[in-house]
Every structure is written in C-alpha cells, then in structure tokens.
PDB file of N, CA and C in Angstrom:
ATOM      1  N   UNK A   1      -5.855  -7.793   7.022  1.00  0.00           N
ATOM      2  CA  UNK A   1      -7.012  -8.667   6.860  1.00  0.00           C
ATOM      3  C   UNK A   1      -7.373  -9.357   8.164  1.00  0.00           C
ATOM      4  N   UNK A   2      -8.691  -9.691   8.459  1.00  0.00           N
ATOM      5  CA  UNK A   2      -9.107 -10.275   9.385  1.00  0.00           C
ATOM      6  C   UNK A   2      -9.116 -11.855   9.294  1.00  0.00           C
ATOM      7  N   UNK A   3      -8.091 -12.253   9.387  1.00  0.00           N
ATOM      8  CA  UNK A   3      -8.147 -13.779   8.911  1.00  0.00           C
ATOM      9  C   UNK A   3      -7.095 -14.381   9.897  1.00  0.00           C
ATOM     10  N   UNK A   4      -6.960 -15.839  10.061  1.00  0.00           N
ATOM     11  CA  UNK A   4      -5.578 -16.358  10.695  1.00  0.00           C
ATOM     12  C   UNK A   4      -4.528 -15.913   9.563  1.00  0.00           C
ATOM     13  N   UNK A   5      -4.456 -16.642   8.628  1.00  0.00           N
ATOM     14  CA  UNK A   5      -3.489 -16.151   7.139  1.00  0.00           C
ATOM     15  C   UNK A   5      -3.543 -14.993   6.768  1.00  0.00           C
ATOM     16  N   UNK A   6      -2.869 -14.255   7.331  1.00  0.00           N
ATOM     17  CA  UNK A   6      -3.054 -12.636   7.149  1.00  0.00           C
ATOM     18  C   UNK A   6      -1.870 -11.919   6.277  1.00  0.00           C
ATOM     19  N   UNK A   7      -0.690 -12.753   6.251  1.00  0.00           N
ATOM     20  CA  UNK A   7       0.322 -12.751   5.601  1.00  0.00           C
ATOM     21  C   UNK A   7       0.160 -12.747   4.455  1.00  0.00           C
ATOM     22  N   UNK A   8      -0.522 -13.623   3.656  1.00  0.00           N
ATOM     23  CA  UNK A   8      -0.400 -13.735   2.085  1.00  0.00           C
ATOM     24  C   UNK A   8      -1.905 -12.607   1.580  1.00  0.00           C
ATOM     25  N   UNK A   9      -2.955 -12.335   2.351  1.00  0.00           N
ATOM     26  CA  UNK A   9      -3.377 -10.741   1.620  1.00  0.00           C
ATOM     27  C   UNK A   9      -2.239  -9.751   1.366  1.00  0.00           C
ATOM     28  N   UNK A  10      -1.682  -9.545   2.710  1.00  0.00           N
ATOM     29  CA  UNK A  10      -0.554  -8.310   3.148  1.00  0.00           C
ATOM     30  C   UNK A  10       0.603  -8.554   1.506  1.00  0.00           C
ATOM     31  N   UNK A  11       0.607  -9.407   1.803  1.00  0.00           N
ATOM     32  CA  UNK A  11       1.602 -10.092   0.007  1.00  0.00           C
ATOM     33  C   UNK A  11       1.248  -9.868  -1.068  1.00  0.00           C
ATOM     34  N   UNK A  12       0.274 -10.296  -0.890  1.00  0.00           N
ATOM     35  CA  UNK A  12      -0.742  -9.830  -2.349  1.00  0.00           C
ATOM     36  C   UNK A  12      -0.725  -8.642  -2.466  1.00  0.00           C
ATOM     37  N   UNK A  13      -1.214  -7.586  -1.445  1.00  0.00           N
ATOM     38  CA  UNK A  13      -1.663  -6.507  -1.847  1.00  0.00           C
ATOM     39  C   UNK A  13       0.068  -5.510  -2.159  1.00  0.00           C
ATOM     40  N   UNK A  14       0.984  -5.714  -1.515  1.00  0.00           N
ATOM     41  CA  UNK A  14       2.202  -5.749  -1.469  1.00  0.00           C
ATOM     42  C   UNK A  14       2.890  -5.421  -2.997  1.00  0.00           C
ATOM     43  N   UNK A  15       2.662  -6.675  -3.425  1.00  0.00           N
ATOM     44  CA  UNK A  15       3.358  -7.027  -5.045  1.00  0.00           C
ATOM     45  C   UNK A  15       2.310  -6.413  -6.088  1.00  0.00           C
ATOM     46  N   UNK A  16       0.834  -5.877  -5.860  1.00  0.00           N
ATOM     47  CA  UNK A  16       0.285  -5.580  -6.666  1.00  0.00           C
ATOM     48  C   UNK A  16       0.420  -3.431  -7.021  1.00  0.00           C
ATOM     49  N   UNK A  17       1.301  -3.520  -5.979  1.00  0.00           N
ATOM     50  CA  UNK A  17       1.676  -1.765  -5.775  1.00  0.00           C
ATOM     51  C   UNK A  17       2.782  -1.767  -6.613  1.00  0.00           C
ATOM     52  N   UNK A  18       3.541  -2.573  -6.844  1.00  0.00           N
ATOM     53  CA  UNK A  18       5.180  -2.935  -7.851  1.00  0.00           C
ATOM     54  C   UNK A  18       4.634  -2.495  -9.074  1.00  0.00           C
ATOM     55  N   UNK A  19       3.067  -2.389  -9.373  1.00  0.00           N
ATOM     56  CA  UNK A  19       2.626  -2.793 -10.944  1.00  0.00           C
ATOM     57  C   UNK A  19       2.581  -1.105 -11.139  1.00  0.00           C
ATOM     58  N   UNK A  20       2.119  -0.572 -10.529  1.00  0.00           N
ATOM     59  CA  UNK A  20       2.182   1.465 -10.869  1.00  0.00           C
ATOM     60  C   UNK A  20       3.856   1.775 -10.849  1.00  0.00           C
ATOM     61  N   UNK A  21       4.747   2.238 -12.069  1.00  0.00           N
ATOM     62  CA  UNK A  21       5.784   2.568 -12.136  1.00  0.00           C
ATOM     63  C   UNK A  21       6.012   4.011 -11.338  1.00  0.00           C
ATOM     64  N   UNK A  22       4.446   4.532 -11.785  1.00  0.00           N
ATOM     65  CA  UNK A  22       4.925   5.841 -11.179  1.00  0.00           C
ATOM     66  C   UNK A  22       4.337   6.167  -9.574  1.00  0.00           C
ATOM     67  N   UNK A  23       4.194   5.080  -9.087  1.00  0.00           N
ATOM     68  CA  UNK A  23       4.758   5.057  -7.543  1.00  0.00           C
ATOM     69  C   UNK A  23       5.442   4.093  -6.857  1.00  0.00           C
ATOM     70  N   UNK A  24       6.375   5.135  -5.871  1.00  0.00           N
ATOM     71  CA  UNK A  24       7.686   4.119  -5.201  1.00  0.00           C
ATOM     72  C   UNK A  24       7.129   3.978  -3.687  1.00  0.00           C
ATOM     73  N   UNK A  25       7.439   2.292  -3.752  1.00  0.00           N
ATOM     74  CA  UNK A  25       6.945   1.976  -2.719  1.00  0.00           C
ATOM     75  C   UNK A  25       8.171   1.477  -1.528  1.00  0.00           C
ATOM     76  N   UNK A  26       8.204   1.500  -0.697  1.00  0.00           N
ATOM     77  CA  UNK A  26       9.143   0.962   0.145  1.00  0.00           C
ATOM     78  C   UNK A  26       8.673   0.161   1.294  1.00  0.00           C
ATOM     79  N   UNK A  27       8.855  -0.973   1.487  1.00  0.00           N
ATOM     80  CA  UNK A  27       8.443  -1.709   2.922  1.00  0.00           C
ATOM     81  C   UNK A  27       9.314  -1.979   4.180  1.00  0.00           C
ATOM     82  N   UNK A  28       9.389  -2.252   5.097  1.00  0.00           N
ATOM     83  CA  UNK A  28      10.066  -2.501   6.224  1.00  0.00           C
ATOM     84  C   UNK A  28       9.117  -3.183   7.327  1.00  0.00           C
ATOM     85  N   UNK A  29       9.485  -3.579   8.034  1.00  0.00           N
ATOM     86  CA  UNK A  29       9.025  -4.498   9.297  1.00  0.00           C
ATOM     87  C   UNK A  29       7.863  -3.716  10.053  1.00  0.00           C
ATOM     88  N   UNK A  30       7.673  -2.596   9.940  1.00  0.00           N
ATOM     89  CA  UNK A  30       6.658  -1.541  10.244  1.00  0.00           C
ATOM     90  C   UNK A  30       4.925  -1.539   9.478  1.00  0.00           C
ATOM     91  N   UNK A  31       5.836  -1.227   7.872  1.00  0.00           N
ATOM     92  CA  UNK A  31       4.820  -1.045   7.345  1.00  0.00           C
ATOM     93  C   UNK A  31       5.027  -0.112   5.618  1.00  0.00           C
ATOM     94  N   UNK A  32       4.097  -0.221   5.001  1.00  0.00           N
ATOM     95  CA  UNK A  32       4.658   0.017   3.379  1.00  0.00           C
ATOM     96  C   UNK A  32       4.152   1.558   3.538  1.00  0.00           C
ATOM     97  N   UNK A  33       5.492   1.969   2.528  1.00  0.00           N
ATOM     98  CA  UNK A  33       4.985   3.362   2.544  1.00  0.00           C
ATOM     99  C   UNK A  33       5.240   3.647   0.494  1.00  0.00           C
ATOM    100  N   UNK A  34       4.148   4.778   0.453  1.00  0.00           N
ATOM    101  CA  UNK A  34       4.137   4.715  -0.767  1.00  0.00           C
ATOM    102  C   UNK A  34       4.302   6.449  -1.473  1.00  0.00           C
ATOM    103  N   UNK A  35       5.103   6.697  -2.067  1.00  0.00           N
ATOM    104  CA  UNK A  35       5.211   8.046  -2.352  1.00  0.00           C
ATOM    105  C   UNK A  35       4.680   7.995  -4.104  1.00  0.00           C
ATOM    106  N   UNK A  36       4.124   9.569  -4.639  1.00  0.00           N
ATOM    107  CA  UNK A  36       3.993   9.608  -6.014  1.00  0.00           C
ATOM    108  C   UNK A  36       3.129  10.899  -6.134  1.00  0.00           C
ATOM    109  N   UNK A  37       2.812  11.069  -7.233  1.00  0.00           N
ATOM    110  CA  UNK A  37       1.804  12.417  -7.134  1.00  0.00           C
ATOM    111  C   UNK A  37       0.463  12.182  -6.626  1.00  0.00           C
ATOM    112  N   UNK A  38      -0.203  13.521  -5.833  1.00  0.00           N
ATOM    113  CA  UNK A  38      -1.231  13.085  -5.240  1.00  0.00           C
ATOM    114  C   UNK A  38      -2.328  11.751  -5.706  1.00  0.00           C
ATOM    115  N   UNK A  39      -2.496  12.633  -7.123  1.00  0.00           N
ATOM    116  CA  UNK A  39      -3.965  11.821  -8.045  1.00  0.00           C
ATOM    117  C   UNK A  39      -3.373  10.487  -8.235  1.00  0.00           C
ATOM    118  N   UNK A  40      -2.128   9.998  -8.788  1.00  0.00           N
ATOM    119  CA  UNK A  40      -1.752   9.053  -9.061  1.00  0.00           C
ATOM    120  C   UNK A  40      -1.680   8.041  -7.809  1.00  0.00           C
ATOM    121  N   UNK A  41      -1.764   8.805  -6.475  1.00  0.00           N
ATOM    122  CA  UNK A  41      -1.220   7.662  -5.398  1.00  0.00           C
ATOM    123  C   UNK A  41      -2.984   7.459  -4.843  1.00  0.00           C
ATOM    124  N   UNK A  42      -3.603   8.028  -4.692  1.00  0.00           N
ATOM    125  CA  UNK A  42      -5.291   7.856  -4.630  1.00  0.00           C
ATOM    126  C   UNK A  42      -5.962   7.089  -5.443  1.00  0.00           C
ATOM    127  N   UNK A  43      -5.627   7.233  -6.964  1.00  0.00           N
ATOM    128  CA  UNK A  43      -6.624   6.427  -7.882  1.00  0.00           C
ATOM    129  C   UNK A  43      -5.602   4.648  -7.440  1.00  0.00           C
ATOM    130  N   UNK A  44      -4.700   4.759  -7.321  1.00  0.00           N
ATOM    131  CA  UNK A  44      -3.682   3.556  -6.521  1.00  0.00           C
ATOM    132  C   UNK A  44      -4.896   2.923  -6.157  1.00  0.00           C
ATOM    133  N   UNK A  45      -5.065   3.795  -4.731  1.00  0.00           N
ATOM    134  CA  UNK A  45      -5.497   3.149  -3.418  1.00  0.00           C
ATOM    135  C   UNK A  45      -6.831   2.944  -3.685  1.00  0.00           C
ATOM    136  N   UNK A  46      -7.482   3.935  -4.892  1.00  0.00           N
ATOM    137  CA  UNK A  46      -8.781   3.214  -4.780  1.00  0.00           C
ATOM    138  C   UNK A  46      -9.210   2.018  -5.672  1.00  0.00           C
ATOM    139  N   UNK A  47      -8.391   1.794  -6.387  1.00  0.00           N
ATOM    140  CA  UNK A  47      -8.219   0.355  -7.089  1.00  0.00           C
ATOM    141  C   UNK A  47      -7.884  -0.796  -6.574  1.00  0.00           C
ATOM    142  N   UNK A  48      -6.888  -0.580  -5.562  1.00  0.00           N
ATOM    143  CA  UNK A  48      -6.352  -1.816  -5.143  1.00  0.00           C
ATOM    144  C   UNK A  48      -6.778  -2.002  -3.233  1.00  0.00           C
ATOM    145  N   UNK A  49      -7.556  -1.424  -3.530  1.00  0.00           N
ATOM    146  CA  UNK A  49      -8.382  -1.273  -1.520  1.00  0.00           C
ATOM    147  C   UNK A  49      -9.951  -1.886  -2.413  1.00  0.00           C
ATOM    148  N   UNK A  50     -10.169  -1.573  -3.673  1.00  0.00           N
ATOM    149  CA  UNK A  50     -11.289  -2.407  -3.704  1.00  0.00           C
ATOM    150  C   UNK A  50     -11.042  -4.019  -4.425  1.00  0.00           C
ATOM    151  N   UNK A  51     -10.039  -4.077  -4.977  1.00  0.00           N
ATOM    152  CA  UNK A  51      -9.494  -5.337  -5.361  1.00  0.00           C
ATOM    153  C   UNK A  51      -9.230  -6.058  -3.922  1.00  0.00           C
ATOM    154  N   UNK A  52      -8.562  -5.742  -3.121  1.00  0.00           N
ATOM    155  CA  UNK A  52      -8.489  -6.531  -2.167  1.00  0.00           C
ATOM    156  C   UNK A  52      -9.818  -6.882  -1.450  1.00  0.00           C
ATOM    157  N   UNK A  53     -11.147  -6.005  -1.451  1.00  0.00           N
ATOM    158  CA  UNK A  53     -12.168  -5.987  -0.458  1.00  0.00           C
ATOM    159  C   UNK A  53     -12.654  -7.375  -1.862  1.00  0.00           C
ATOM    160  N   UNK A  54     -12.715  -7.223  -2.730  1.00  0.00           N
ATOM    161  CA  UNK A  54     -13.298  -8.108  -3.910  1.00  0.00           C
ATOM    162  C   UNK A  54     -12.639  -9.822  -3.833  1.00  0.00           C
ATOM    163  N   UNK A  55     -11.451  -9.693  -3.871  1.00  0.00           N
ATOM    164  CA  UNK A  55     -10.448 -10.864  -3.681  1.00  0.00           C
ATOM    165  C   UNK A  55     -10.258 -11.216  -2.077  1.00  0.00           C
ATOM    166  N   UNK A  56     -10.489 -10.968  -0.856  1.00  0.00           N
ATOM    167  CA  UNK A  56     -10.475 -11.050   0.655  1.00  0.00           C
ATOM    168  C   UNK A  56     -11.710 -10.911   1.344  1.00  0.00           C
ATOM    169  N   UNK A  57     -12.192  -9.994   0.939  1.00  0.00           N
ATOM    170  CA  UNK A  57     -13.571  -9.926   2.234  1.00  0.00           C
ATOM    171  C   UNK A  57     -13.165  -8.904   2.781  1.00  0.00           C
ATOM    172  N   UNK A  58     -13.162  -8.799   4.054  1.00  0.00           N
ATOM    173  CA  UNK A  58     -13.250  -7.726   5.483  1.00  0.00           C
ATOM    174  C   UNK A  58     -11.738  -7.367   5.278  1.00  0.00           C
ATOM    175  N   UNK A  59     -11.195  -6.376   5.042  1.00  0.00           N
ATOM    176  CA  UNK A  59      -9.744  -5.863   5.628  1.00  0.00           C
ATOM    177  C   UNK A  59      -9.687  -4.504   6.586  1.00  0.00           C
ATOM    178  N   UNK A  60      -8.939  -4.385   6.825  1.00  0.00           N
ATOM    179  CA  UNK A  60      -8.910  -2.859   7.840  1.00  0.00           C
ATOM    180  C   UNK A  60      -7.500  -2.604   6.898  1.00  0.00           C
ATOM    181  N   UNK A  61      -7.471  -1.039   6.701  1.00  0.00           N
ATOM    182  CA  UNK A  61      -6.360  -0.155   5.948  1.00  0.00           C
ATOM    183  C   UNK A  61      -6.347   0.711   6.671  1.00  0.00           C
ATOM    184  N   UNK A  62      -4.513   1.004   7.298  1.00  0.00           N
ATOM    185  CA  UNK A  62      -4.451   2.136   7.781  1.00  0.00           C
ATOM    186  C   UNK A  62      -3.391   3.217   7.291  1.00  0.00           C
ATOM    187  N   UNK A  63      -4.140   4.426   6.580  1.00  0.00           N
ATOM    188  CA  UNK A  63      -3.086   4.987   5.899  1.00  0.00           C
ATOM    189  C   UNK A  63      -2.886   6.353   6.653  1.00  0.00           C
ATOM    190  N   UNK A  64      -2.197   7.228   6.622  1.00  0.00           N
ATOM    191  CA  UNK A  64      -1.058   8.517   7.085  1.00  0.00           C
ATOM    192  C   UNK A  64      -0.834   9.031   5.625  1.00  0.00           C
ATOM    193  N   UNK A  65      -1.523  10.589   5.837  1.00  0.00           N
ATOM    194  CA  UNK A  65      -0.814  11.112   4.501  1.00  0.00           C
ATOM    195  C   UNK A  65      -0.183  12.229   4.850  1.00  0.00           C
ATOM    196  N   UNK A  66       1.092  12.526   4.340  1.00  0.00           N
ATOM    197  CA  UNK A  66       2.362  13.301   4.221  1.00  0.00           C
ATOM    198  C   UNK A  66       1.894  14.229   3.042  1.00  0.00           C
ATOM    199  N   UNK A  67       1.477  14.842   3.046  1.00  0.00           N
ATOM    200  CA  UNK A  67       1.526  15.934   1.884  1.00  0.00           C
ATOM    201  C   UNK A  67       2.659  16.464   1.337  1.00  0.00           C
ATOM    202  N   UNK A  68       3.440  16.089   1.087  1.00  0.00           N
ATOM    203  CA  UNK A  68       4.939  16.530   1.130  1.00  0.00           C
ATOM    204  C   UNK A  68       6.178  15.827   0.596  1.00  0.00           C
ATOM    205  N   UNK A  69       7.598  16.402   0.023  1.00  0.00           N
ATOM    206  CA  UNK A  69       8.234  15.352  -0.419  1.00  0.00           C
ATOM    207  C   UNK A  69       8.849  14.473   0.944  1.00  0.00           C
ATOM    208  N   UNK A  70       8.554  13.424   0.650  1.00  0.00           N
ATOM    209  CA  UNK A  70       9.598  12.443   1.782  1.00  0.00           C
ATOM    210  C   UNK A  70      10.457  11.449   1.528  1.00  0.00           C
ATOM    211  N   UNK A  71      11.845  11.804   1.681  1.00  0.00           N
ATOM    212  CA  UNK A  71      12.689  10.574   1.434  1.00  0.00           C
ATOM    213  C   UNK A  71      12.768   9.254   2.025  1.00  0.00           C
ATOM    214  N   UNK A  72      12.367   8.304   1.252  1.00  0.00           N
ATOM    215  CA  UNK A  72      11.909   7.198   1.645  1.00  0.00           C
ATOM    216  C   UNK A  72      13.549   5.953   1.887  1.00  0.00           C
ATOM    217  N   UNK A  73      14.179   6.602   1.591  1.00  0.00           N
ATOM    218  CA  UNK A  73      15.809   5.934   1.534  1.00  0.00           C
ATOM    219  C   UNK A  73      16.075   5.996   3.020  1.00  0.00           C
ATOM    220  N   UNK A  74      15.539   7.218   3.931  1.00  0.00           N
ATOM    221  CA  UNK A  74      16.545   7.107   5.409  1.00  0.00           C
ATOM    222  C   UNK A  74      16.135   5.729   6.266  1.00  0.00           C
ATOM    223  N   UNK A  75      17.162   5.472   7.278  1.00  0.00           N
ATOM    224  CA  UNK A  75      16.663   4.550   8.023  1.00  0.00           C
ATOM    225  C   UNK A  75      17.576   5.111   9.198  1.00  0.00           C
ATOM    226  N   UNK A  76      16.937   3.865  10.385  1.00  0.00           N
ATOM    227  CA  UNK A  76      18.282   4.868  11.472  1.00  0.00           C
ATOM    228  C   UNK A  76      18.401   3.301  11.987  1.00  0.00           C
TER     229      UNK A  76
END
C-alpha cells in the first residue's frame, strides 16, 4: 500500500488468505507465498486484491507464478 502505515494493510490482507482452507500460505521476511490449485488460487486473488483496493485505496501487488508443485517448507 501506498501509505506511511503500510504494515497493517500488509496484515490485513495477510490474515484474510488464512480464511481459504484450500490454500497454504506461508510468510517470511521476504514475502507471502501462496500455493493451491490454479482456479482456486486466482478466484483468491481476485477477491481479496479487490477487497483490499475497496477497504485501502491505491495498493501495488506483486505476484510470481510457479506453475508447478513447490515445497513451501524449505528454508536455507
């Protein structure tokens, strides 16, 4: 979000991805990553990218898609 308080959108939008069981989300100091079946992880993003534009105003989203399975457990 384009705001000084940029933290509590990032939060919001954060805890509102917990609510789809059937996608796993994982966060780290980087950035959230979200695995699930294609349709299910899209209709996601297009619900909750317009909830946030509805509830915030101006945000910038930057997503990377993996077509593919990815284990979201490694770390180094």
């Amino acid at each position: 979000p384009l705001k000084e308080n940029y933290i509590e959108p990032i939060q919001w939008f954060i805890d509102r991805l917990d609510g789809y069981q059937n996608i796993n989300r994982v966060t780290n100091a980087m950035a959230t990553q979200v695995c699930g079946e294609f349709t299910d992880v899209m209709t996601m993003l297009n619900t909750e990218m317009q909830a946030a534009q509805q509830t915030w105003g101006k945000a910038v989203f930057v997503c990377k898609f993996i077509c593919d399975e990815l284990d979201l457990s490694h770390k180094q």
